[in-house]
N, C-alpha and C. Protein backbone atom coordinates (compact mmCIF):
# COMPACT_ATOMS: atom_id res chain seq x y z
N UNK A 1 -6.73 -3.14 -12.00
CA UNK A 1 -5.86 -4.03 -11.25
C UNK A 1 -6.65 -4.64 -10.10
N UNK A 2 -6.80 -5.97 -9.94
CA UNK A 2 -7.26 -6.77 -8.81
C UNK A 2 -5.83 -7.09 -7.17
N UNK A 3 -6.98 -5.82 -6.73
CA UNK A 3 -5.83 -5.84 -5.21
C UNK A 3 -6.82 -6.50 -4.28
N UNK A 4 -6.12 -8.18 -4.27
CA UNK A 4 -6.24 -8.52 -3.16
C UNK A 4 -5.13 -9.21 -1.67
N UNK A 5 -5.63 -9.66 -0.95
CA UNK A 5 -3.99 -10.25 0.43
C UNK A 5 -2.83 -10.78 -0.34
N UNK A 6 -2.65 -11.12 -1.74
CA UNK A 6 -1.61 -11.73 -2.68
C UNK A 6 -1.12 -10.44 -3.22
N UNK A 7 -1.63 -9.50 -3.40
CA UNK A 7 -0.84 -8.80 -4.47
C UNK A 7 0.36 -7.99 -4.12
N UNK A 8 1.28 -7.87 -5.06
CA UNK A 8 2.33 -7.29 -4.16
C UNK A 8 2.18 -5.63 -4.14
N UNK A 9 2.84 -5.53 -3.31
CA UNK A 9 2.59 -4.22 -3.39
C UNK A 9 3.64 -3.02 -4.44
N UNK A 10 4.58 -3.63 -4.74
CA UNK A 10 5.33 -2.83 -5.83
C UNK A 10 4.75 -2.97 -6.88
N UNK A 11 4.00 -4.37 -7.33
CA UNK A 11 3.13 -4.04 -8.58
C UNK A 11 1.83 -2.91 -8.24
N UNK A 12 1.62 -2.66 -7.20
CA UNK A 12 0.19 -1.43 -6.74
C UNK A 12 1.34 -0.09 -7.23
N UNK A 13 2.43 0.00 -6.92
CA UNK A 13 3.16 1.11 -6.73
C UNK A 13 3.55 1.27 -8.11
N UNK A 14 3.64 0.54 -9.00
CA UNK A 14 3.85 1.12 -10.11
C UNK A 14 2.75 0.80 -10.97
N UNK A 15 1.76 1.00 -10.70
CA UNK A 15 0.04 1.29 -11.38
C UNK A 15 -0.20 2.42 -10.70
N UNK A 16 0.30 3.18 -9.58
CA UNK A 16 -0.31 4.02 -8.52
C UNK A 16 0.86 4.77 -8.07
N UNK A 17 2.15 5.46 -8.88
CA UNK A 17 2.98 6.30 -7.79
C UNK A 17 2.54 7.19 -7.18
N UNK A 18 1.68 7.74 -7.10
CA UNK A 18 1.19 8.53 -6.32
C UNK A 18 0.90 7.89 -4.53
N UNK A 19 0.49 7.07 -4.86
CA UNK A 19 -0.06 6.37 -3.81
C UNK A 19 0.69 6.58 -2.15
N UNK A 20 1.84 5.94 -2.17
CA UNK A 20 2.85 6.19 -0.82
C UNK A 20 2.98 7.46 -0.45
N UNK A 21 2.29 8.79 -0.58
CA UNK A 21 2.26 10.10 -0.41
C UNK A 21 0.44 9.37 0.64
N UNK A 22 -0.39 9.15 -0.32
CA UNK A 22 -1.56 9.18 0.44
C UNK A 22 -1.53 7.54 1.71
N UNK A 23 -0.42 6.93 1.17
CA UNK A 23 -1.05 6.05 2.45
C UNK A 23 -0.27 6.22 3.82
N UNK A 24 0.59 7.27 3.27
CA UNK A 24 1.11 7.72 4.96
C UNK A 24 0.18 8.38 5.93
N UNK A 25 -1.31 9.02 5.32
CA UNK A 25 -2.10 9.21 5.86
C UNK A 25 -2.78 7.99 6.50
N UNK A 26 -2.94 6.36 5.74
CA UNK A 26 -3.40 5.75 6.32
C UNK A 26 -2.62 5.09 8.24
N UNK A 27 -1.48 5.17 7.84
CA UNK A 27 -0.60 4.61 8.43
C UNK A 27 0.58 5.49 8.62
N UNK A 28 1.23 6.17 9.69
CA UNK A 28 2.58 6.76 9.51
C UNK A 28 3.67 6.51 9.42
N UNK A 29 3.15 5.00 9.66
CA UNK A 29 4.95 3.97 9.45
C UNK A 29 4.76 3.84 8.20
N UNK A 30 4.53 4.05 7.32
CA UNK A 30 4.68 3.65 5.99
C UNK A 30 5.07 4.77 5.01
N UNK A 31 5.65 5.91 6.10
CA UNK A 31 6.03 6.88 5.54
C UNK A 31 7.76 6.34 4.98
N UNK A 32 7.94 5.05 5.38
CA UNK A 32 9.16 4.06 5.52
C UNK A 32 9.03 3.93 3.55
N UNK A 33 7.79 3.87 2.86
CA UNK A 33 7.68 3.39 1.45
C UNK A 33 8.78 4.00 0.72
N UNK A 34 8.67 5.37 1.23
CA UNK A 34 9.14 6.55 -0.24
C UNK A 34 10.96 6.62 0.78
N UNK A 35 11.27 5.59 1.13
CA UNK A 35 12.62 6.31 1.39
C UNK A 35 13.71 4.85 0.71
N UNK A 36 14.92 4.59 0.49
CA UNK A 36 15.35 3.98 -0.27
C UNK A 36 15.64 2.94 0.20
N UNK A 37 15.61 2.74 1.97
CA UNK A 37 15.44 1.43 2.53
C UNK A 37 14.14 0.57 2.17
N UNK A 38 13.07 1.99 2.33
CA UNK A 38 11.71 1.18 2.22
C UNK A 38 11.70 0.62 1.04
N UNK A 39 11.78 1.23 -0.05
CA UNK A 39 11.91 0.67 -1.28
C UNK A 39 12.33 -0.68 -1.42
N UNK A 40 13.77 -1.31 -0.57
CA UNK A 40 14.30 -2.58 -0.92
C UNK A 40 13.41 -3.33 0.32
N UNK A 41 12.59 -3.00 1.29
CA UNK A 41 11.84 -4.08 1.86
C UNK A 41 10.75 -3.99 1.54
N UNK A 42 10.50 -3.45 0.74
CA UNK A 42 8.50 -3.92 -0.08
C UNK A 42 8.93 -4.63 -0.97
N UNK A 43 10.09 -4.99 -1.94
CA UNK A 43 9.73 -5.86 -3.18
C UNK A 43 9.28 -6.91 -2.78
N UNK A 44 9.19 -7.70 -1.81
CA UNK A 44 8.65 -9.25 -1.65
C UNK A 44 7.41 -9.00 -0.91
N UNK A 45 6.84 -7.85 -0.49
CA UNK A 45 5.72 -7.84 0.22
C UNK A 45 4.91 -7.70 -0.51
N UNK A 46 3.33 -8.25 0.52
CA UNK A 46 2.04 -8.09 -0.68
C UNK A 46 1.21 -7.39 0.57
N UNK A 47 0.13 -7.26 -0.20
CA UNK A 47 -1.16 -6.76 1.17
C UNK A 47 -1.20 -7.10 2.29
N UNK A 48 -0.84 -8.39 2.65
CA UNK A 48 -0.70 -9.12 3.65
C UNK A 48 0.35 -8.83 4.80
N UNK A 49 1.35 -8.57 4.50
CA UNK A 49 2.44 -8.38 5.10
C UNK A 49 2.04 -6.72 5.48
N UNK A 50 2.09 -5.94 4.39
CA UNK A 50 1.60 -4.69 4.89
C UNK A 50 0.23 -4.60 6.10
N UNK A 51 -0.90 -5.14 5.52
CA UNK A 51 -1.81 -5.69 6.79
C UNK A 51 -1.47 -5.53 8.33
N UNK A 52 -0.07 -6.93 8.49
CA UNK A 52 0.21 -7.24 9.72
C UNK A 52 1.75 -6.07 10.27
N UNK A 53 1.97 -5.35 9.16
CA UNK A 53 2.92 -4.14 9.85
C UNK A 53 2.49 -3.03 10.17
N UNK A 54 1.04 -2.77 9.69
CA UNK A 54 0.21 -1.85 10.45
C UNK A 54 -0.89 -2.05 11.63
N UNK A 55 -0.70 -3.25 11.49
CA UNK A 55 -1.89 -3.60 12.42
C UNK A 55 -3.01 -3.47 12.31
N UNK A 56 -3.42 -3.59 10.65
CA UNK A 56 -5.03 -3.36 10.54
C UNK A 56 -5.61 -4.54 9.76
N UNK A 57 -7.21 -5.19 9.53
CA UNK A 57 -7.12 -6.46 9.31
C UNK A 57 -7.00 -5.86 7.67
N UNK A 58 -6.71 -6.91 6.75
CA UNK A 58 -6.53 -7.34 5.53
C UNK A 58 -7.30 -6.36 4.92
N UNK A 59 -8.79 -6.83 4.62
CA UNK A 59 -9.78 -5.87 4.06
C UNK A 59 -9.90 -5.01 4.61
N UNK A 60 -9.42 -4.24 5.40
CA UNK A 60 -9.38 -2.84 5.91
C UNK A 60 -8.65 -1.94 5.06
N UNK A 61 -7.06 -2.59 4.96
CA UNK A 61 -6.26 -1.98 3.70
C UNK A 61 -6.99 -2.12 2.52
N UNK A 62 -7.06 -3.32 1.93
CA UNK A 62 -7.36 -3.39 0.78
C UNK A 62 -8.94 -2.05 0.49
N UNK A 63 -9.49 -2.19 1.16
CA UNK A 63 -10.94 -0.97 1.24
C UNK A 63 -10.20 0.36 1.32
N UNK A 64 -9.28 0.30 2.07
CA UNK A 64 -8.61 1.81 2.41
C UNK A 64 -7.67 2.07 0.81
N UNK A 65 -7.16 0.99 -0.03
CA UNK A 65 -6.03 1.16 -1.14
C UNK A 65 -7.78 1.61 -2.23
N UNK A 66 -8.91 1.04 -2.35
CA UNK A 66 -9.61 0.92 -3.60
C UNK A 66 -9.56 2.52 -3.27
N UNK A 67 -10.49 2.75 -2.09
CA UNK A 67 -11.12 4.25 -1.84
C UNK A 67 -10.41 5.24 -2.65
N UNK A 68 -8.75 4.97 -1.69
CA UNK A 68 -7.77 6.23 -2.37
C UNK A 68 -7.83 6.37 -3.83
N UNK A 69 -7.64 4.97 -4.46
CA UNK A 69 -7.62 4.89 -5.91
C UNK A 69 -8.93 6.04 -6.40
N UNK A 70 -9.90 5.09 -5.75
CA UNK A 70 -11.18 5.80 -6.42
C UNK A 70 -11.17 7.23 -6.39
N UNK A 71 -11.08 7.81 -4.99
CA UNK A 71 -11.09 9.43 -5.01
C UNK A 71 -10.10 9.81 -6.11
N UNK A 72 -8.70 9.05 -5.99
CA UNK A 72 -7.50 10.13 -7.11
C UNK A 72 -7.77 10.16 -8.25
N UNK A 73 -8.66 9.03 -8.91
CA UNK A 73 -8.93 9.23 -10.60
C UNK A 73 -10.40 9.94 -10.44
N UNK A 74 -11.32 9.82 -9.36
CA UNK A 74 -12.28 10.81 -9.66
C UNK A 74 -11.78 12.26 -9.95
């Protein structure tokens, strides 16, 4: 899967459920993913939006989403 500032992030989440467990480590507001509000405000979000609700630049996430990937299938 090509994750870049466009992609949404529910398509990452269902290539990756695992994922919203490890990115609350990146971020602790995003412990907001796995609860059933969070759920209905990510469907229209992409990298981007996540980006500017954590306050980190763009390729920071996107480097921080490959890594996790990479370590969990290693």
């Amino acid at each position: 899967m090509e994750i870049n500032s466009n992609t949404k992030l529910t398509d990452i989440l269902k290539e990756y459920p695992w994922l919203p467990d490890e990115l609350v480590k990146l971020d602790g507001r995003l412990g907001v993913l796995k609860t059933p509000v969070g759920k209905m405000m990510i469907k229209n979000m992409n990298i981007a939006d996540v980006s500017k609700k954590v306050n980190f630049p763009e390729n920071d996430v996107i480097n921080q989403l490959k890594k996790m990937i990479t370590e969990h299938n290693s």
